[in-house]
Protein backbone atom coordinates (compact mmCIF):
# COMPACT_ATOMS: atom_id res chain seq x y z
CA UNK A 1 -171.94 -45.55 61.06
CA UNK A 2 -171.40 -45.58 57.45
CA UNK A 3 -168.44 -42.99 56.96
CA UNK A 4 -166.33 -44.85 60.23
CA UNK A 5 -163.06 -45.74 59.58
CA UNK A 6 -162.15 -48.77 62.00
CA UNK A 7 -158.00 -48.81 61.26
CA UNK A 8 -157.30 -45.05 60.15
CA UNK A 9 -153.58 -45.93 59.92
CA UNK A 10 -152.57 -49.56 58.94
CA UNK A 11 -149.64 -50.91 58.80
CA UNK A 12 -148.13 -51.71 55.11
CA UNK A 13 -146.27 -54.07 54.10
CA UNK A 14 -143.82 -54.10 50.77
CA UNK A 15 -144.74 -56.81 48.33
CA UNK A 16 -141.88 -59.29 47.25
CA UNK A 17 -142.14 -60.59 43.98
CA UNK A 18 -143.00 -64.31 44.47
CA UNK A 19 -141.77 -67.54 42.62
CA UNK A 20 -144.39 -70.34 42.47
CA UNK A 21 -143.08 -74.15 42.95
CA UNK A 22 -144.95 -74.95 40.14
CA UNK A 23 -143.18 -72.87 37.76
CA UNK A 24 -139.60 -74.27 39.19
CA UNK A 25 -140.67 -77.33 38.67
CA UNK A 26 -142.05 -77.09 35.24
CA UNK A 27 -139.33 -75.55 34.33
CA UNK A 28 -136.78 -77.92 32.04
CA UNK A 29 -133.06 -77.94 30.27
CA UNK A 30 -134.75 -80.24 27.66
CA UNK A 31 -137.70 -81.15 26.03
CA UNK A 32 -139.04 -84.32 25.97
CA UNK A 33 -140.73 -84.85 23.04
CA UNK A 34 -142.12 -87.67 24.07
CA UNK A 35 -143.74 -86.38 27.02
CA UNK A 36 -145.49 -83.34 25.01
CA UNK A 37 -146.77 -85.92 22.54
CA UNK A 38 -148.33 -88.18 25.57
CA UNK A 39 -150.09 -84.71 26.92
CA UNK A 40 -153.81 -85.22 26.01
CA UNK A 41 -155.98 -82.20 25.83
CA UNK A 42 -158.76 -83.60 28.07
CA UNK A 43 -156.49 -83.37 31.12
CA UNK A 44 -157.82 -81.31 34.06
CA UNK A 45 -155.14 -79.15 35.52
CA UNK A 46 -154.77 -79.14 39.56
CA UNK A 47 -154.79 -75.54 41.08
CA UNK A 48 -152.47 -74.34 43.70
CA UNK A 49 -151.95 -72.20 46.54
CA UNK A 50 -149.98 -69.87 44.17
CA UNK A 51 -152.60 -69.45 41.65
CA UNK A 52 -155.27 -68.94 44.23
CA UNK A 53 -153.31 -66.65 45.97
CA UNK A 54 -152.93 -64.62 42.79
CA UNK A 55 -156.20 -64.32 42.53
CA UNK A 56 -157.23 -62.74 45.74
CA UNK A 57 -154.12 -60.81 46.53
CA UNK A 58 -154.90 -57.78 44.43
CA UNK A 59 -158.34 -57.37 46.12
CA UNK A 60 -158.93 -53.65 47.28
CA UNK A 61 -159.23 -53.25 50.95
CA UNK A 62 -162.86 -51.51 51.52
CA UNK A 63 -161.18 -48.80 53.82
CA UNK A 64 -157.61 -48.52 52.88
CA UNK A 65 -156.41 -47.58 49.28
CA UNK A 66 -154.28 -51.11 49.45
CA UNK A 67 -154.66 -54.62 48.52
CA UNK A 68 -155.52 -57.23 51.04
CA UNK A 69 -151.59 -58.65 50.19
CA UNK A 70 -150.12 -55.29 51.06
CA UNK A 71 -151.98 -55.39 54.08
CA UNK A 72 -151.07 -58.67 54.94
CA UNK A 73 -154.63 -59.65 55.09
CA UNK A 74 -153.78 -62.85 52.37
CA UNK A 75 -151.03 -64.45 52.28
CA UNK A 76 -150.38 -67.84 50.15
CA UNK A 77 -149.16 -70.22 53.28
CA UNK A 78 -153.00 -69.04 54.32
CA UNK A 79 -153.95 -71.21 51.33
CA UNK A 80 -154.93 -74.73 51.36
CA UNK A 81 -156.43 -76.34 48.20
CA UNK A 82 -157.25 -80.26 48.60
CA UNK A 83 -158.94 -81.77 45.44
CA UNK A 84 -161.93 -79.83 44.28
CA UNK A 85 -161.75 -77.78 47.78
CA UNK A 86 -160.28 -74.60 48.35
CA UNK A 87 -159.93 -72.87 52.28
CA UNK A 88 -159.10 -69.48 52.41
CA UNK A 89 -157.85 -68.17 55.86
CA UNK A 90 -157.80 -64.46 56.25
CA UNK A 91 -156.53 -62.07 58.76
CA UNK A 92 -158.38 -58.83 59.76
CA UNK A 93 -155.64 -55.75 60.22
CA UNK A 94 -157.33 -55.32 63.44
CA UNK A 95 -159.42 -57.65 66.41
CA UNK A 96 -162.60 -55.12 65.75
CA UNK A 97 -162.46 -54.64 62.27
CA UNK A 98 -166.26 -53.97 60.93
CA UNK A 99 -165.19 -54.86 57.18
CA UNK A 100 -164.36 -58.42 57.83
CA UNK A 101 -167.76 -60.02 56.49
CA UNK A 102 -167.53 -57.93 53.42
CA UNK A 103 -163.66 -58.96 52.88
CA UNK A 104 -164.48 -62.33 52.77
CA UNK A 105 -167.55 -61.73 50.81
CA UNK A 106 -165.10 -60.07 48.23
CA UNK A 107 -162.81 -63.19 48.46
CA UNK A 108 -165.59 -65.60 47.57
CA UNK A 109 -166.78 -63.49 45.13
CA UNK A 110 -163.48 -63.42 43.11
CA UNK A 111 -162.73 -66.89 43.89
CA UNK A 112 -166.47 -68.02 42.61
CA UNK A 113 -166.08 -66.14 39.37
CA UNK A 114 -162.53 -67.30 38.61
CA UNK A 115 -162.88 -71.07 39.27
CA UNK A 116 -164.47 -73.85 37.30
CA UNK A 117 -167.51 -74.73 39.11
CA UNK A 118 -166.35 -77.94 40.45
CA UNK A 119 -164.31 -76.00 43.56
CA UNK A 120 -166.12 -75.38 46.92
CA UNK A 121 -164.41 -72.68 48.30
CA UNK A 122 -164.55 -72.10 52.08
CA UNK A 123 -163.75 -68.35 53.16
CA UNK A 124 -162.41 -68.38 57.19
CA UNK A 125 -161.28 -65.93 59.87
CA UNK A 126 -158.07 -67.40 60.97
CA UNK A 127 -158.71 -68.24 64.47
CA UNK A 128 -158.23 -65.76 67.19
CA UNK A 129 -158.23 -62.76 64.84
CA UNK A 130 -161.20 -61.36 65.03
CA UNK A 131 -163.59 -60.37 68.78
CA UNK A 132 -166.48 -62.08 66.95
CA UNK A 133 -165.20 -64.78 64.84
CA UNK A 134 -167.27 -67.11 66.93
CA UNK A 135 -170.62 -64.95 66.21
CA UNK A 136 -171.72 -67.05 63.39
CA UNK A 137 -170.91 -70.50 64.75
């Protein structure tokens, strides 16, 4: 049915402001001047959990006026980025929930857009979340 609501009353969660590792450890009492003449511009930076997760965690749910952080949907330990490869786990607010394919379509999408085209990015239901997660397999 295309007006059902399949959670009419999540549960929401406050948002905590969040400190990346990277940032502590970039951060320095003194600058080496040597080391920020050695920099070359042709370096490739990694990408982390952290930035991933900041770029999926203000992603409107498609029922709720919330994000998918608020609603605990993402969360960065659900993050695992190895090399050029980036897994997404996400968790539906509820077993039945009908707007899981299109939440992870909406994760890829952002995720596809955002990142240089050397990342594969693999979108899952973390395991035991969802009645059908097997459906596809």
């Amino acid at each position: 049915m295309p007006g059902e609501i399949f959670n009419p009353n999540p549960t929401i969660f406050s948002i905590k402001p969040t400190v990346r590792k990277s940032d502590l450890s970039k951060q320095s009492l003194w600058i080496n001047e040597k080391a920020v003449q050695d920099d070359s511009l042709d370096d490739v930076d990694a990408i982390d959990q952290d930035e991933i997760f900041d770029l999926i965690r203000s992603i409107d749910d498609p029922e709720h006026p919330n994000t998918l952080e608020e609603l605990r949907v993402v969360s960065a330990p659900q993050i695992n980025v190895t090399g050029n490869r980036v897994f997404v786990e996400f968790t539906p607010t509820i077993p039945h929930c009908g707007m899981s394919t299109l939440i992870g379509l909406s994760i890829r999408v952002r995720l596809l857009r955002s990142l240089p085209d050397r990342y594969k990015v693999d979108i899952l239901l973390k395991p035991g979340s969802h009645q059908s997660e097997h459906a596809g397999a």
